[in-house]
N, C-alpha and C. Protein backbone atom coordinates (compact mmCIF):
# COMPACT_ATOMS: atom_id res chain seq x y z
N UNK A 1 241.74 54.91 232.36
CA UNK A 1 240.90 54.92 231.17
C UNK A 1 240.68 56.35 230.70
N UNK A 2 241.18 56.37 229.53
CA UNK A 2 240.48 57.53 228.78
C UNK A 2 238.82 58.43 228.44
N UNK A 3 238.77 59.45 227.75
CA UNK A 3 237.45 59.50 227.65
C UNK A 3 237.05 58.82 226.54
N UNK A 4 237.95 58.71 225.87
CA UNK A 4 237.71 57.98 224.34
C UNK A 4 237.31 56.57 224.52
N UNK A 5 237.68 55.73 225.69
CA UNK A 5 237.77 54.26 226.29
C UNK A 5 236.77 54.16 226.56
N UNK A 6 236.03 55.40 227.55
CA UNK A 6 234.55 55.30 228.17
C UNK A 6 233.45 54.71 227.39
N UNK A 7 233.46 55.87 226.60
CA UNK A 7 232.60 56.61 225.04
C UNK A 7 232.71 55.47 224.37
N UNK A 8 233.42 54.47 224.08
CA UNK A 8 233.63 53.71 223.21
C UNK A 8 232.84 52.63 223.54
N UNK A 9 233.14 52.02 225.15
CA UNK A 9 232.46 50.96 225.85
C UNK A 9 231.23 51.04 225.78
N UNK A 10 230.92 52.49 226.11
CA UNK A 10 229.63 52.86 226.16
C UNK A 10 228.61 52.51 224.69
N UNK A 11 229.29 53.06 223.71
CA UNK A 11 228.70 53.12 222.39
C UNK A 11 228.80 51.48 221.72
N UNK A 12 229.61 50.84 222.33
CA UNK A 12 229.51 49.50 221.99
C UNK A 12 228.86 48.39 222.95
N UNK A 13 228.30 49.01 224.04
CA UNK A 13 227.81 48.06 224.89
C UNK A 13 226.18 48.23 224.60
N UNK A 14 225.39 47.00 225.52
CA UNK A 14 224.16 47.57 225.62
C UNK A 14 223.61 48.16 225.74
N UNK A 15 222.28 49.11 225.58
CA UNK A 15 221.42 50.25 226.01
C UNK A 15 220.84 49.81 227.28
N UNK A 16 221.24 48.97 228.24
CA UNK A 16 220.47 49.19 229.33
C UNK A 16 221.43 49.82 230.50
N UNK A 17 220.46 49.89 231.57
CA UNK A 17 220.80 50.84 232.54
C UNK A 17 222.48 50.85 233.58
N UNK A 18 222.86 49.01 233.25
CA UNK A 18 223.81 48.83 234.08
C UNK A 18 224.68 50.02 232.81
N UNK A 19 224.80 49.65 231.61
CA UNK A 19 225.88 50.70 230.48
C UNK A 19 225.81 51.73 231.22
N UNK A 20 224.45 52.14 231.24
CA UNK A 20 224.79 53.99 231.51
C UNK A 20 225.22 54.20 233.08
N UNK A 21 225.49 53.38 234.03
CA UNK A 21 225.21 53.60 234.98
C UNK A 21 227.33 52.96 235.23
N UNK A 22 227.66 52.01 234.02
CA UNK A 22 229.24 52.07 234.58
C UNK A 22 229.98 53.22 233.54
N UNK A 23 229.00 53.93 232.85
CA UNK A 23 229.61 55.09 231.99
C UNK A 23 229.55 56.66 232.85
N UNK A 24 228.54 56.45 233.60
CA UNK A 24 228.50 57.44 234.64
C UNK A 24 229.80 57.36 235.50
N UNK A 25 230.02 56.45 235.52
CA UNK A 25 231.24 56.12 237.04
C UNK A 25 232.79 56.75 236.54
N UNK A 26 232.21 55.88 235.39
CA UNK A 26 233.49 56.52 234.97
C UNK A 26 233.92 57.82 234.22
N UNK A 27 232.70 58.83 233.79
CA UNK A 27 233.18 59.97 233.78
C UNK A 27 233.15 60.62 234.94
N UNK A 28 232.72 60.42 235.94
CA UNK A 28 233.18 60.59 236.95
C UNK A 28 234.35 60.81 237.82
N UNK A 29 234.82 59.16 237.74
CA UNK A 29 236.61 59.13 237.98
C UNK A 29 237.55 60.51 237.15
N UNK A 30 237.03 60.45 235.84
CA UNK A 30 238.22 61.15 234.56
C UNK A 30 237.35 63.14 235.35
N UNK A 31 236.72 63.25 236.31
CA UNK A 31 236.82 64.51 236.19
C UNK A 31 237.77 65.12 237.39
N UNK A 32 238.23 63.45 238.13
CA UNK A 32 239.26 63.74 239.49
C UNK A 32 240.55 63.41 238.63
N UNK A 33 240.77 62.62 237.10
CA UNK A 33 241.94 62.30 237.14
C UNK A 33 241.97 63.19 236.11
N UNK A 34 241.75 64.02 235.30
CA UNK A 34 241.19 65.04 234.72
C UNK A 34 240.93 66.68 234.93
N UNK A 35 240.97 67.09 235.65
CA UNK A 35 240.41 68.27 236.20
C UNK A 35 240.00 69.28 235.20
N UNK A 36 241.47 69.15 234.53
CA UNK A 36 240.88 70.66 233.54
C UNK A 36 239.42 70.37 232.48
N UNK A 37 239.30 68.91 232.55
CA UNK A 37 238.03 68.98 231.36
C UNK A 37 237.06 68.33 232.27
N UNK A 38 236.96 68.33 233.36
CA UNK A 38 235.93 68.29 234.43
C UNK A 38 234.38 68.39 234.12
N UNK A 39 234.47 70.17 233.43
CA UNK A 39 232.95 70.21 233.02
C UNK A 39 232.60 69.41 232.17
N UNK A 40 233.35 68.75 231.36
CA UNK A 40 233.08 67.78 229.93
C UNK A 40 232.45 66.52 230.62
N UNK A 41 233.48 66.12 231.15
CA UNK A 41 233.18 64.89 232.24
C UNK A 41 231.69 64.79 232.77
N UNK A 42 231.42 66.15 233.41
CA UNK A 42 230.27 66.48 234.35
C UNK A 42 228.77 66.32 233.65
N UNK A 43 228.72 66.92 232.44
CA UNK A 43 227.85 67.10 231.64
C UNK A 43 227.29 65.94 231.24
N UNK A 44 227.97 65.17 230.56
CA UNK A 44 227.68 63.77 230.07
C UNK A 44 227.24 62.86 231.53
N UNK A 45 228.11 63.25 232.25
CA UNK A 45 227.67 61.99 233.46
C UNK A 45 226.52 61.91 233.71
N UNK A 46 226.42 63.55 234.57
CA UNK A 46 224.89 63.82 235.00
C UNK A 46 223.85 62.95 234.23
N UNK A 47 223.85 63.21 233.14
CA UNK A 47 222.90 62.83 232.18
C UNK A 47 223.05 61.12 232.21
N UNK A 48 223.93 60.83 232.14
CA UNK A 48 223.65 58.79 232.50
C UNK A 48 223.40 58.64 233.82
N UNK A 49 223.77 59.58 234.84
CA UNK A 49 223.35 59.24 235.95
C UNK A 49 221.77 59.55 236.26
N UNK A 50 221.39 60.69 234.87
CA UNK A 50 219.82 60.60 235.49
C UNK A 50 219.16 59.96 235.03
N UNK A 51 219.61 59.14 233.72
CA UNK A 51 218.55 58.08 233.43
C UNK A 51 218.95 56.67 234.42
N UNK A 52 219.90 56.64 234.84
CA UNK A 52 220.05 55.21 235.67
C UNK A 52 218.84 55.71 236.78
N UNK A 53 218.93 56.65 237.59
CA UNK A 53 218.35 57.39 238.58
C UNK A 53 216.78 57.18 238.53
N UNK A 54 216.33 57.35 236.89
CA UNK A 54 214.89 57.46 236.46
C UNK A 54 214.41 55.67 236.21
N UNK A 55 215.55 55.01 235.95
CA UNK A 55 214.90 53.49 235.02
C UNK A 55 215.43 52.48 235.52
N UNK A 56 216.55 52.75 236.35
CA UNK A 56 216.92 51.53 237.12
C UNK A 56 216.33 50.26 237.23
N UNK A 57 215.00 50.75 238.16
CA UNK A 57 213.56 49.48 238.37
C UNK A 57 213.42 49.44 237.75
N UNK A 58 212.84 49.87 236.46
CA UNK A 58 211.71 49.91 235.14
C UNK A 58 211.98 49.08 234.16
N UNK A 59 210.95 48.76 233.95
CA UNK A 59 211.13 47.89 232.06
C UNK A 59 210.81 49.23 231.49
N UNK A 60 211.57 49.43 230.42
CA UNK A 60 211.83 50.52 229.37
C UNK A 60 211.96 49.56 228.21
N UNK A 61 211.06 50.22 227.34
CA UNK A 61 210.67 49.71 225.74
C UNK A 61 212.35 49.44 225.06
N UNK A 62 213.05 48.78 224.35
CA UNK A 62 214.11 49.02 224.02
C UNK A 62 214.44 49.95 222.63
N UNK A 63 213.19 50.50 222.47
CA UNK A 63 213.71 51.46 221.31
C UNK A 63 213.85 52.53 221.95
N UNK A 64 212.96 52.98 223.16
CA UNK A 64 213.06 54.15 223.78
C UNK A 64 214.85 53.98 224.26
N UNK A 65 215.21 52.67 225.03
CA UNK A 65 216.83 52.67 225.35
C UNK A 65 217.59 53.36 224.43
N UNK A 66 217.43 52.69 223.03
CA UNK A 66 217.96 52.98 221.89
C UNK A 66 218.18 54.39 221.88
N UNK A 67 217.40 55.16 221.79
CA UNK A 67 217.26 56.53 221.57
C UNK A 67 217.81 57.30 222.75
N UNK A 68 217.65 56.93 223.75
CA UNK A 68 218.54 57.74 224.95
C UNK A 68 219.89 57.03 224.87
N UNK A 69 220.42 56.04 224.63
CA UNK A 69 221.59 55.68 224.10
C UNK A 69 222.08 56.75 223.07
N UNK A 70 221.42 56.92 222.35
CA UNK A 70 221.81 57.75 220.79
C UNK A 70 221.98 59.10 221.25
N UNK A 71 221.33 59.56 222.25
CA UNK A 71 221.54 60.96 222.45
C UNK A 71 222.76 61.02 223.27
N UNK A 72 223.20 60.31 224.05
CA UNK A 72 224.75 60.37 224.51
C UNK A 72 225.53 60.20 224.00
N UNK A 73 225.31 59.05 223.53
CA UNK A 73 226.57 58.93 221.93
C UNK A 73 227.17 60.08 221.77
N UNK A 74 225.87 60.74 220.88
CA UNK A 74 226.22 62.02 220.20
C UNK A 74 226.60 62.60 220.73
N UNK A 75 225.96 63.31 222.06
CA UNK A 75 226.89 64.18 223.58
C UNK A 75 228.39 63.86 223.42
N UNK A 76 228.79 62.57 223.87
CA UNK A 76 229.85 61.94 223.87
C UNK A 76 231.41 62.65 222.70
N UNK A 77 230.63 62.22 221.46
CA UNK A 77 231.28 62.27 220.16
C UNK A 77 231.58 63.92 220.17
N UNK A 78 230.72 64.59 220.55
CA UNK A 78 230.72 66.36 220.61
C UNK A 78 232.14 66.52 221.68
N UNK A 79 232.13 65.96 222.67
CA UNK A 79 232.74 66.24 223.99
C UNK A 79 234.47 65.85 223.03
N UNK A 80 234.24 64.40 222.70
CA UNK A 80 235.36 63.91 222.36
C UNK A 80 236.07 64.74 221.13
N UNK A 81 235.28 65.32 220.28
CA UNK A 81 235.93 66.44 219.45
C UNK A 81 236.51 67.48 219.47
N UNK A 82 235.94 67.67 220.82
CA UNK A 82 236.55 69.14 221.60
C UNK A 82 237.86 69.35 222.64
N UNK A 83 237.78 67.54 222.99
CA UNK A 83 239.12 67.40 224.31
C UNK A 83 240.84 67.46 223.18
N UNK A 84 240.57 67.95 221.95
CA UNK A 84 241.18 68.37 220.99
C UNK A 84 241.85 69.85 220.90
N UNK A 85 240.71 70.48 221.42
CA UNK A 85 240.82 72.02 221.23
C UNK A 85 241.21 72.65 222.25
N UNK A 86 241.24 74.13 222.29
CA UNK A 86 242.01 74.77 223.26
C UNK A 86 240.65 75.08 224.30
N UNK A 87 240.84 75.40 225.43
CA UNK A 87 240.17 75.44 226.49
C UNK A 87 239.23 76.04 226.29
N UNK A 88 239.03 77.52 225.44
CA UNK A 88 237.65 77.63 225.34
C UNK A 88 236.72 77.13 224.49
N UNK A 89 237.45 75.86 223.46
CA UNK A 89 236.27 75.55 222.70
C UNK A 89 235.46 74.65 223.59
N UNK A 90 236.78 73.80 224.15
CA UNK A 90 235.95 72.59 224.87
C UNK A 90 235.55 73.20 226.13
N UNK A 91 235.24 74.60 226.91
CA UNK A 91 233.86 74.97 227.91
C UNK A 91 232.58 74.87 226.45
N UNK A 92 232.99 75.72 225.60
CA UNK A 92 231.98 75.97 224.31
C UNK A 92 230.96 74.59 224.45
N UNK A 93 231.86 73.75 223.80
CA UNK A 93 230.91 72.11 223.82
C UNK A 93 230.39 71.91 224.69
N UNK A 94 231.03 71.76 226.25
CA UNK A 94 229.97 71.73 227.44
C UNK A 94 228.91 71.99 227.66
N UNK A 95 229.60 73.36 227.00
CA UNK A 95 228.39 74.45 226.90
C UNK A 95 226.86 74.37 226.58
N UNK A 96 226.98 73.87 225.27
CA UNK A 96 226.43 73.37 223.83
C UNK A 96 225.80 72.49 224.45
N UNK A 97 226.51 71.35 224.83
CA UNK A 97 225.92 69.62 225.29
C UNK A 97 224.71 69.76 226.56
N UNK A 98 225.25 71.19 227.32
CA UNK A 98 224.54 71.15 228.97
C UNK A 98 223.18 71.63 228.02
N UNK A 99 223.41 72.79 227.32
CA UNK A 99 221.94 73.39 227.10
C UNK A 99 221.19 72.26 226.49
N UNK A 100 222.00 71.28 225.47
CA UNK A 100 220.82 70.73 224.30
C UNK A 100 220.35 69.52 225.29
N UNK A 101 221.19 69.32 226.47
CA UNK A 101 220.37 68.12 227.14
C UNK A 101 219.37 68.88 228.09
N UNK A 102 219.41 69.84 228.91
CA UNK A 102 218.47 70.87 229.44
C UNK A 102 217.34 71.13 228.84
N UNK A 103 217.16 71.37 227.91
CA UNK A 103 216.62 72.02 227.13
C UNK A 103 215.47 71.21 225.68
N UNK A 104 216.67 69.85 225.53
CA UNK A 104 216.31 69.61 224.66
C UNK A 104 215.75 67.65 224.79
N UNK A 105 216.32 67.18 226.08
CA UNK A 105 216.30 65.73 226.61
C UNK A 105 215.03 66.45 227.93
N UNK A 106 213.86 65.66 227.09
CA UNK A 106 212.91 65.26 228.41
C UNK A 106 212.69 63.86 229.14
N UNK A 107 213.68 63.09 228.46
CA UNK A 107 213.00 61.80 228.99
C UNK A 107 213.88 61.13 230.02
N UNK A 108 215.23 61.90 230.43
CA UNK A 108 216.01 61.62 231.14
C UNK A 108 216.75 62.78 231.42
């Protein structure tokens, strides 16, 4: 599976935790079958793996899903624009994606 395959499942499946949690797996796999875009892989995962990590148990409101859905998407769509470009754009996006979820995602 591609990253485009992931991203896609992902963006077309449900907002609950099992989605983010078989979208984790599988950027996962693509950073062993993958290497050179590893960090791309890494970035996005982390981030479904920490909301599975945080909500697993939990009832979560489904607009709040919604919205942490939406912010990977977008992660996603950034990453996927870049597995286009030459190697330093796509660290660049990593780049970009690690800070704005650091920085900018408190709820997961």
């Amino acid at each position: 599976m591609s990253f485009a395959d992931i991203a896609r499942a992902f963006e077309d499946g449900a907002a609950g935790t099992d989605q983010f949690k078989a979208f984790y797996k599988g950027a996962f796999k693509l950073m062993k079958d993958d290497g050179a875009n590893a960090a791309l892989y890494f970035t996005v995962g982390i981030a479904a793996q920490a909301y599975v990590h945080r909500y697993e148990d939990q009832a979560v409101e489904p607009a709040f899903a919604e919205r942490a859905k939406a912010t990977l998407v977008d992660f996603n769509r950034r990453l996927l624009a870049a597995l286009s470009q030459d190697a330093a754009q796509r660290l660049l996006a990593a780049s970009r994606v690690a800070f704005d979820y650091e920085w900018g995602v408190s709820e997961f």
